[in-house]
PDB file of N, CA and C in Angstrom:
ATOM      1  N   UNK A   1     -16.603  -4.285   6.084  1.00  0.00           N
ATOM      2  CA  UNK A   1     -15.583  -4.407   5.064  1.00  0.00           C
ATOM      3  C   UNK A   1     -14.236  -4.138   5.717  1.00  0.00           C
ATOM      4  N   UNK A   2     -13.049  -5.270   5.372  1.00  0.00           N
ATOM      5  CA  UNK A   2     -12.086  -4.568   5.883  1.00  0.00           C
ATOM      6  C   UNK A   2     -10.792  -5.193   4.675  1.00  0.00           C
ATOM      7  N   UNK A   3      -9.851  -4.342   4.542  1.00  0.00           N
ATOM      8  CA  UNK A   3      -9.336  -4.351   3.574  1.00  0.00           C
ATOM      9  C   UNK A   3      -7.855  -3.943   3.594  1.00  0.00           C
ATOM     10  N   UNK A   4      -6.736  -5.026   4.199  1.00  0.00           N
ATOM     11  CA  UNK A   4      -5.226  -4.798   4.488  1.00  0.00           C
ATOM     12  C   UNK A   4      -4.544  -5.077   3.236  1.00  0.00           C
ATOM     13  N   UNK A   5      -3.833  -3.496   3.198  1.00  0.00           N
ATOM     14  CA  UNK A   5      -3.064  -3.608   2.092  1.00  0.00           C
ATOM     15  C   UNK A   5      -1.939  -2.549   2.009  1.00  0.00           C
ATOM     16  N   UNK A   6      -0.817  -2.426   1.336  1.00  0.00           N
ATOM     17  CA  UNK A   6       0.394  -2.511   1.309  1.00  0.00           C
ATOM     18  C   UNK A   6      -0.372  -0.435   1.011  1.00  0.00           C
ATOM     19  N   UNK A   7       0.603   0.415   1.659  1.00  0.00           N
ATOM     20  CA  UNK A   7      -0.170   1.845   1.620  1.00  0.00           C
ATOM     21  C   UNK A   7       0.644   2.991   0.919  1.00  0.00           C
ATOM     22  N   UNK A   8       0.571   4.221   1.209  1.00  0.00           N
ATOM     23  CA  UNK A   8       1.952   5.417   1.283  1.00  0.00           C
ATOM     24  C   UNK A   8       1.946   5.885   2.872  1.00  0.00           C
ATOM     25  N   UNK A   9       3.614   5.540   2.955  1.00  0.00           N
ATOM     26  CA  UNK A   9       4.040   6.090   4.211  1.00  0.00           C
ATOM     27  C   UNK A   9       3.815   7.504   4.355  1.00  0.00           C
ATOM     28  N   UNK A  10       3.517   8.006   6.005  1.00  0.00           N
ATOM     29  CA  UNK A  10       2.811   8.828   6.091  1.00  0.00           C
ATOM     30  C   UNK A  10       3.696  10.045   6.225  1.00  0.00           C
ATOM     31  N   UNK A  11       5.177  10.052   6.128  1.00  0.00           N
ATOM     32  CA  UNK A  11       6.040  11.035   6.292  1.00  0.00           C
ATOM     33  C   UNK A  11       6.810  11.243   4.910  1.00  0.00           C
ATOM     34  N   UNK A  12       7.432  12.317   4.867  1.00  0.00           N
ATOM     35  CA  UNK A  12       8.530  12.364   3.452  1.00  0.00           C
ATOM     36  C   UNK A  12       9.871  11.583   3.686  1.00  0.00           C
ATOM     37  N   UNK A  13       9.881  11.390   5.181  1.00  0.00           N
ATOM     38  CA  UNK A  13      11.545  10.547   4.991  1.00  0.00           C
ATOM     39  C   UNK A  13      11.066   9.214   5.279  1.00  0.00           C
ATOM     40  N   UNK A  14       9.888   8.601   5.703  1.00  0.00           N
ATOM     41  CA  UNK A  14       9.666   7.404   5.752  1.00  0.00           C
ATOM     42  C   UNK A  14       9.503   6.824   4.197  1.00  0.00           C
ATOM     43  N   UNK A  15       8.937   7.954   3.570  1.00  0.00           N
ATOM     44  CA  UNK A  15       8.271   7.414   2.290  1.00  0.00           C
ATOM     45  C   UNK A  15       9.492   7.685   0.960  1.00  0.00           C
ATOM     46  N   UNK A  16      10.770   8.896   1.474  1.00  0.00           N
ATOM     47  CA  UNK A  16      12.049   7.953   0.816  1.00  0.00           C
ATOM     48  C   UNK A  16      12.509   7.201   1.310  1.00  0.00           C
ATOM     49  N   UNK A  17      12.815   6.619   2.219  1.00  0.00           N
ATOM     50  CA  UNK A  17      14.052   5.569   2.364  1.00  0.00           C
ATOM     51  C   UNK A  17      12.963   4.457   1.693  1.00  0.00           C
ATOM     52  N   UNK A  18      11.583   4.319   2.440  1.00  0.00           N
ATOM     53  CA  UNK A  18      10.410   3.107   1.457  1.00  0.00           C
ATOM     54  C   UNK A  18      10.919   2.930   0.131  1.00  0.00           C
ATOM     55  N   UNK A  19      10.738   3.923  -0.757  1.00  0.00           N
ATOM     56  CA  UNK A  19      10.926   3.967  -2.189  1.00  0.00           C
ATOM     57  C   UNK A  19      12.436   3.206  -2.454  1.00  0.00           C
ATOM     58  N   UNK A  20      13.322   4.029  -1.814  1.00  0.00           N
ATOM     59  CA  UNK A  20      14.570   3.393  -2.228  1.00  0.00           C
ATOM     60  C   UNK A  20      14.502   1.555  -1.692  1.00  0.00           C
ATOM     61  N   UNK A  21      14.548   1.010  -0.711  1.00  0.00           N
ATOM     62  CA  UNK A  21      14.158  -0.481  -0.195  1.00  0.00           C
ATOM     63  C   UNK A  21      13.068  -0.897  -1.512  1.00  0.00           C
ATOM     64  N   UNK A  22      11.798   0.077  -1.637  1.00  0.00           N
ATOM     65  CA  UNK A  22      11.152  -0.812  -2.328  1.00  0.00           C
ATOM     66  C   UNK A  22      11.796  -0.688  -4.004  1.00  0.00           C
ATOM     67  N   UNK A  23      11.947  -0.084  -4.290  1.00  0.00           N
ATOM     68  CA  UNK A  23      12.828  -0.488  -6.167  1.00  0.00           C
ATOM     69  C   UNK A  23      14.444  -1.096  -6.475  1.00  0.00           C
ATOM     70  N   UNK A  24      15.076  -0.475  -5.016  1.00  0.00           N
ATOM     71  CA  UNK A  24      16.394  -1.502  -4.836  1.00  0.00           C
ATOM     72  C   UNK A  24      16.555  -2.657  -4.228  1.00  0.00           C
ATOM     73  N   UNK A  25      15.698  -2.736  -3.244  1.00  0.00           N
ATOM     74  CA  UNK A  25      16.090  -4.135  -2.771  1.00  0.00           C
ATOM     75  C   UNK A  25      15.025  -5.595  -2.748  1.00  0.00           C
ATOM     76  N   UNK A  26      13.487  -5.231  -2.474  1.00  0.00           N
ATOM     77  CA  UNK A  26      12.484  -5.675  -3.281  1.00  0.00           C
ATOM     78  C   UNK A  26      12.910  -6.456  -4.360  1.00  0.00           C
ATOM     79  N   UNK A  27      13.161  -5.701  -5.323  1.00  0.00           N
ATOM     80  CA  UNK A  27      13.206  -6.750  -7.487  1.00  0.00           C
ATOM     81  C   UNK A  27      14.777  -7.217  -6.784  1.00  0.00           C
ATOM     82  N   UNK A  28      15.681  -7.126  -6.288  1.00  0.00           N
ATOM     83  CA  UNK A  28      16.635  -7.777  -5.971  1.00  0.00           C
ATOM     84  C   UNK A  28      16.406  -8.917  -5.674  1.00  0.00           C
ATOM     85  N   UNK A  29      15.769  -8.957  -4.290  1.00  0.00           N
ATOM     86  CA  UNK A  29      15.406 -10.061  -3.074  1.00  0.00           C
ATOM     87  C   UNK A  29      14.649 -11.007  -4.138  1.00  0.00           C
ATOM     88  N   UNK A  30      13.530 -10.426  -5.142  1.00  0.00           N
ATOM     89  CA  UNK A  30      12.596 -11.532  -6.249  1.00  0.00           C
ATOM     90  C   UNK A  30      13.880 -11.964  -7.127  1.00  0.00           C
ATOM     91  N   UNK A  31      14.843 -11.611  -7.239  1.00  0.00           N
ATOM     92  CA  UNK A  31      15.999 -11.999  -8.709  1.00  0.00           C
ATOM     93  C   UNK A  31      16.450 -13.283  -7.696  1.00  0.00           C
ATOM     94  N   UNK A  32      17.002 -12.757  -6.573  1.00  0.00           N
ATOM     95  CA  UNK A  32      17.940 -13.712  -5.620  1.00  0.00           C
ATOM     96  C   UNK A  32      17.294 -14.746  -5.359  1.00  0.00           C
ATOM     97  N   UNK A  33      15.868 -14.539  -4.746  1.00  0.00           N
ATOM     98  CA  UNK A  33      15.236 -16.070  -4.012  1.00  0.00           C
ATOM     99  C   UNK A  33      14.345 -16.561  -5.443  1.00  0.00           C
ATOM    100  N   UNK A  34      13.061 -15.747  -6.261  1.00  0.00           N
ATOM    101  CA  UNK A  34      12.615 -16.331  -7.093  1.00  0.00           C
ATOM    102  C   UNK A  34      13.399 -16.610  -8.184  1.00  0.00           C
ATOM    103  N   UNK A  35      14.268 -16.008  -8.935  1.00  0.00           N
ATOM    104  CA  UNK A  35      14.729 -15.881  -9.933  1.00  0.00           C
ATOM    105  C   UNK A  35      13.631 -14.960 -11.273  1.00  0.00           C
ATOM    106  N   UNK A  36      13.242 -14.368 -10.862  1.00  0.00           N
ATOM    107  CA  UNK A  36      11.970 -13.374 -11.563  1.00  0.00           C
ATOM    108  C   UNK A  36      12.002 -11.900 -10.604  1.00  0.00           C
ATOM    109  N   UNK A  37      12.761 -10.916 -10.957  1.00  0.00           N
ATOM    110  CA  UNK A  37      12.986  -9.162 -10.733  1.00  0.00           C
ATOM    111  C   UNK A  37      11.589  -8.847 -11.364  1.00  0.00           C
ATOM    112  N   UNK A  38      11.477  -9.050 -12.409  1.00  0.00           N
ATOM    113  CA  UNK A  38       9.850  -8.386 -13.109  1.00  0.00           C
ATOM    114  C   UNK A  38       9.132  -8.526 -12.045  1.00  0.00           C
ATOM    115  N   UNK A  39       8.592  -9.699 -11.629  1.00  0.00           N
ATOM    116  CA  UNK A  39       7.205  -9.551 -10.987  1.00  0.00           C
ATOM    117  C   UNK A  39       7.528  -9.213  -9.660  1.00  0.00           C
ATOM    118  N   UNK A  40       8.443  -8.437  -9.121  1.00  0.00           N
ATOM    119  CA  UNK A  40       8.730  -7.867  -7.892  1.00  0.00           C
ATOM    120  C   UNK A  40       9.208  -6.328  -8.161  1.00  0.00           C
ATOM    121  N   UNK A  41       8.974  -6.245  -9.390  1.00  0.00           N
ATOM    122  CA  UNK A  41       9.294  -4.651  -9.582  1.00  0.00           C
ATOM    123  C   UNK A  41       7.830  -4.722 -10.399  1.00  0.00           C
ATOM    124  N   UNK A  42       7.205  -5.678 -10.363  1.00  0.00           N
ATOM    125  CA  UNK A  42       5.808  -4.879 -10.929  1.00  0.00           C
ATOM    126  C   UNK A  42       4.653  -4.486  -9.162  1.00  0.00           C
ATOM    127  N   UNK A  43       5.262  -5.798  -8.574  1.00  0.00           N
ATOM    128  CA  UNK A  43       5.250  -5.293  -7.708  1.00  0.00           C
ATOM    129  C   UNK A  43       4.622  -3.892  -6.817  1.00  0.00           C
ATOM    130  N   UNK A  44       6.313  -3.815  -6.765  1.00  0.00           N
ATOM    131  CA  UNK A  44       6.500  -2.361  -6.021  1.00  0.00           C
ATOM    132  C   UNK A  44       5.740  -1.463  -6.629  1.00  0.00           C
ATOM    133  N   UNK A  45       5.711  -1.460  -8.151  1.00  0.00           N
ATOM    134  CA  UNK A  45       4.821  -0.216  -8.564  1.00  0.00           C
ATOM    135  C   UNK A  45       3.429  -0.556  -8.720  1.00  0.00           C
ATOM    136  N   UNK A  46       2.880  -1.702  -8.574  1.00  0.00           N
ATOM    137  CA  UNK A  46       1.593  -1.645  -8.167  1.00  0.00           C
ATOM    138  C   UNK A  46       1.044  -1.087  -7.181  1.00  0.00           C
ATOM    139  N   UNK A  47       2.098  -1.263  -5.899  1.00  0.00           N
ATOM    140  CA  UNK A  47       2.043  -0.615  -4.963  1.00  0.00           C
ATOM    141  C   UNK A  47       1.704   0.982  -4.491  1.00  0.00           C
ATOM    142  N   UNK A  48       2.669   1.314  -5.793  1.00  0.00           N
ATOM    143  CA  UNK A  48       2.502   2.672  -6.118  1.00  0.00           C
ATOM    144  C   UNK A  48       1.257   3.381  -6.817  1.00  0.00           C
ATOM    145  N   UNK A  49       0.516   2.183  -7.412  1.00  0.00           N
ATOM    146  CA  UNK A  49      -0.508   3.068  -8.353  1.00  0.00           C
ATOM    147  C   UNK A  49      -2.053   2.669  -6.975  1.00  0.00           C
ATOM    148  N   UNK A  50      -1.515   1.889  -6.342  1.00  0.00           N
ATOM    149  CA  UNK A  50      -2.658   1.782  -5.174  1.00  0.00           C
ATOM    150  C   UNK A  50      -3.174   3.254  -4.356  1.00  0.00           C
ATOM    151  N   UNK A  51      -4.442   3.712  -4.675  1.00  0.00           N
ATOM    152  CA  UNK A  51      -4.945   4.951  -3.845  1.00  0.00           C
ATOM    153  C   UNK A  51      -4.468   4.545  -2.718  1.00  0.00           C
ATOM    154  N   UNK A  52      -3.626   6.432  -2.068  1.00  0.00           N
ATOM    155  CA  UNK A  52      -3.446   6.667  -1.183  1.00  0.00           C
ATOM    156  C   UNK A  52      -4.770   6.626   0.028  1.00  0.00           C
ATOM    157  N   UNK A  53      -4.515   6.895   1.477  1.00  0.00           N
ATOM    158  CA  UNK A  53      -5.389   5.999   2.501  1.00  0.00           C
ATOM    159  C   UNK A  53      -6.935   6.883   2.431  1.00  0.00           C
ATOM    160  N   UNK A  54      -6.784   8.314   2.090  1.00  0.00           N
ATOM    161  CA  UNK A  54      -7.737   9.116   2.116  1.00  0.00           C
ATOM    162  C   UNK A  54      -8.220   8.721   1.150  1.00  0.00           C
ATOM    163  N   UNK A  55      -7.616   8.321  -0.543  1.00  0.00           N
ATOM    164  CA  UNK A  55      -8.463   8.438  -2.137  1.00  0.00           C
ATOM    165  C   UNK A  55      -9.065   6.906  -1.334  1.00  0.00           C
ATOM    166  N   UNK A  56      -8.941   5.951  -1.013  1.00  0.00           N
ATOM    167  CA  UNK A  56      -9.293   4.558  -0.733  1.00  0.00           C
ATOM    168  C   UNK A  56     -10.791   4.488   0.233  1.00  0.00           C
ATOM    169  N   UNK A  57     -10.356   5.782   1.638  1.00  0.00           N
ATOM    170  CA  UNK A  57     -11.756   5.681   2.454  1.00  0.00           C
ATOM    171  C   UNK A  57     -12.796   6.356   1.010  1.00  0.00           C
ATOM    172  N   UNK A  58     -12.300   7.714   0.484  1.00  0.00           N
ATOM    173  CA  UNK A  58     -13.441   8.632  -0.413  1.00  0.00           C
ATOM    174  C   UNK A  58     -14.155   7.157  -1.382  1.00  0.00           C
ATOM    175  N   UNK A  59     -13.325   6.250  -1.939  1.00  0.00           N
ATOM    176  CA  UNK A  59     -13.671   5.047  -2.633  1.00  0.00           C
ATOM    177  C   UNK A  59     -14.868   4.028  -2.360  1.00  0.00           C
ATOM    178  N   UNK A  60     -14.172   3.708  -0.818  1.00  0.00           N
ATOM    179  CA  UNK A  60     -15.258   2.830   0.122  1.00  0.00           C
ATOM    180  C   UNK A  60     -17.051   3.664   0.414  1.00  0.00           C
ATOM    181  N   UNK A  61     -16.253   4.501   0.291  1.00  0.00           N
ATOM    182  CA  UNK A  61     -17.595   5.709   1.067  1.00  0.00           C
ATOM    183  C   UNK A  61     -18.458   5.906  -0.426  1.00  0.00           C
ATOM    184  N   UNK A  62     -18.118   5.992  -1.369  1.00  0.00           N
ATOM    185  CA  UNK A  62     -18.591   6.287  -2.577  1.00  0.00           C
ATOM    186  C   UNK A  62     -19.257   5.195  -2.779  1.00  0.00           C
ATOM    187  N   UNK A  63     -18.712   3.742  -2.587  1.00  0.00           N
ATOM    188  CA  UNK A  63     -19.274   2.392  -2.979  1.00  0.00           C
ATOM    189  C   UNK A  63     -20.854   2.009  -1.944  1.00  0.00           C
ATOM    190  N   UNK A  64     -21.391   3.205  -1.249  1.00  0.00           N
ATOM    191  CA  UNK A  64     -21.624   2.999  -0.404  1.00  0.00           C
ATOM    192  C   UNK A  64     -21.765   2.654   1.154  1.00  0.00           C
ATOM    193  N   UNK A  65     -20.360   2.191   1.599  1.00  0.00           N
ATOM    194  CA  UNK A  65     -20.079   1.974   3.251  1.00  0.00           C
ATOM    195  C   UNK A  65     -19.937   2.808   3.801  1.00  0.00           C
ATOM    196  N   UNK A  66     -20.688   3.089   4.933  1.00  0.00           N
ATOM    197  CA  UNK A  66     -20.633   4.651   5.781  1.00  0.00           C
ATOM    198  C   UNK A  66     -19.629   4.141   7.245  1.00  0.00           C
ATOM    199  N   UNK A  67     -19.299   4.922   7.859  1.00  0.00           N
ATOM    200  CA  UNK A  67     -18.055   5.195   8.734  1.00  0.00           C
ATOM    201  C   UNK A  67     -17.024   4.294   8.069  1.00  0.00           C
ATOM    202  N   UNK A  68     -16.390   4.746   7.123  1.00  0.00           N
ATOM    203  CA  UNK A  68     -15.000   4.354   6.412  1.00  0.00           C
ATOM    204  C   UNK A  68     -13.731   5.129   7.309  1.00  0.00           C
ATOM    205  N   UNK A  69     -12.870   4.012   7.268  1.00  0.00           N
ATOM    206  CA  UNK A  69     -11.616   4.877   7.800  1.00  0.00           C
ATOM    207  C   UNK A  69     -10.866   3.902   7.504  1.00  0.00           C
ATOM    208  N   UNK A  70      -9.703   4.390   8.291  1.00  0.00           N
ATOM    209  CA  UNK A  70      -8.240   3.485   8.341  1.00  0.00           C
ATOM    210  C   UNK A  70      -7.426   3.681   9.220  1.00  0.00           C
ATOM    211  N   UNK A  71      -6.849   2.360   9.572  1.00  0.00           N
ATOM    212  CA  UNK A  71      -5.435   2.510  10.716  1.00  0.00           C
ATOM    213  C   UNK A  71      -3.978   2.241   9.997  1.00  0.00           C
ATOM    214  N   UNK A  72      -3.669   3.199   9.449  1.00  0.00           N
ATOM    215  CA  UNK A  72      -1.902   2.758   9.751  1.00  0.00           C
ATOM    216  C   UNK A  72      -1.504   2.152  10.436  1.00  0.00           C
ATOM    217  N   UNK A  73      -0.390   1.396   9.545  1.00  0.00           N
ATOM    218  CA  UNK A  73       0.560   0.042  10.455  1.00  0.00           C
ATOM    219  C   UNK A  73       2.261   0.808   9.637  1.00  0.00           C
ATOM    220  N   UNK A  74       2.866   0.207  10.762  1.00  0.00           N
ATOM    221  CA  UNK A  74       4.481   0.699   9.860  1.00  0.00           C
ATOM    222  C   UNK A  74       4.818   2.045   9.406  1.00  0.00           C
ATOM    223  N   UNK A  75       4.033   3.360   9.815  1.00  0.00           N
ATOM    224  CA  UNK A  75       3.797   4.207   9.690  1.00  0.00           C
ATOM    225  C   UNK A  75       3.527   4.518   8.063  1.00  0.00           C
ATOM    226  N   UNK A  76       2.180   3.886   8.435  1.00  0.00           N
ATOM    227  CA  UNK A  76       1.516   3.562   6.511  1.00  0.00           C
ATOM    228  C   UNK A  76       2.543   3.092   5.426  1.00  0.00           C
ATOM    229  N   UNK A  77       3.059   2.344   5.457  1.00  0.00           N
ATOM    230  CA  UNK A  77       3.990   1.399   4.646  1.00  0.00           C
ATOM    231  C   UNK A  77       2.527   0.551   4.308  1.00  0.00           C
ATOM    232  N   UNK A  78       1.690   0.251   5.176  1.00  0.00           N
ATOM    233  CA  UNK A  78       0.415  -0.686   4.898  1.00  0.00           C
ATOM    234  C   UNK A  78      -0.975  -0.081   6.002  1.00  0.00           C
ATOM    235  N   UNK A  79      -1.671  -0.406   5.406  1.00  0.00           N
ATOM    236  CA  UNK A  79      -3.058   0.679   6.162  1.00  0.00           C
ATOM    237  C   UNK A  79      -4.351  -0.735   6.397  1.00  0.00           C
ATOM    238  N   UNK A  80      -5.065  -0.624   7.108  1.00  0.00           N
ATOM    239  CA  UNK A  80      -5.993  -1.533   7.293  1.00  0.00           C
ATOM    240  C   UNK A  80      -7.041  -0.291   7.290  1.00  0.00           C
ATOM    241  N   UNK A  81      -8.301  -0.632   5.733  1.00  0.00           N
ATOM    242  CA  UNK A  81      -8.939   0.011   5.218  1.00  0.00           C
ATOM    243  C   UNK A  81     -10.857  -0.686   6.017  1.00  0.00           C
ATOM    244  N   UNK A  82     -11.599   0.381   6.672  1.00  0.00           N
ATOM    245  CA  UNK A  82     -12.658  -0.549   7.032  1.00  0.00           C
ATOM    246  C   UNK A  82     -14.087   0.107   6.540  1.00  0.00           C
ATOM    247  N   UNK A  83     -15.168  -0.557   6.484  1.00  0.00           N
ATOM    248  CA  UNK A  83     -16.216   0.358   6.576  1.00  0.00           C
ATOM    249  C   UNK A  83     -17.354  -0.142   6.564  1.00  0.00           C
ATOM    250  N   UNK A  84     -18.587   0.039   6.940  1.00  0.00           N
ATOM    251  CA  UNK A  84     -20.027  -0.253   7.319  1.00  0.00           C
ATOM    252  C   UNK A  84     -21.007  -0.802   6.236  1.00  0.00           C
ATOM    253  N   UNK A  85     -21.453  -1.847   6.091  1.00  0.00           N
ATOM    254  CA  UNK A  85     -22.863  -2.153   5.081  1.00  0.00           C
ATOM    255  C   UNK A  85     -23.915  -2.423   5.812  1.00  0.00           C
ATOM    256  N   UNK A  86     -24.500  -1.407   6.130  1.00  0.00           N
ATOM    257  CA  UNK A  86     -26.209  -1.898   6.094  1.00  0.00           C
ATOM    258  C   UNK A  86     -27.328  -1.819   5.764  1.00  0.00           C
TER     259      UNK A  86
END
């Protein structure tokens, strides 16, 4: 199983300046190029309600897949989630 997806940065100042880019400039960038802010500020907070990298392996591991883990990318801005079926 492997499973790339958008994460929480793994520091407190990575994961403000993230927040601020992702609710200010994010639904901006969707107003400017799509013409639709909603679905880029639903977005971002989907983003937000996505389990952090630990609740996600406890998830995988629960569903059954044994050696679950993850690699941070971007210093967890996005995480590549993996784990074992056999």
């Amino acid at each position: 199983f492997l499973c790339l997806e958008f994460s929480q940065p793994a520091t407190e100042a990575l994961r403000r300046a993230y927040d601020a880019y992702s609710f200010k400039v994010i639904p901006a960038i969707g107003e400017l190029v799509a013409k639709d802010r909603a679905s880029y500020q639903y977005l971002v907070e989907s983003i937000r309600r996505f389990p952090d990298q630990k609740s996600f392996v406890d998830l995988i591991t629960k569903a059954g897949f044994s050696r679950a883990g993850y690699t941070n990318f971007t210093g967890g801005v996005a995480a590549l989630h993996h784990g074992w079926a056999v």
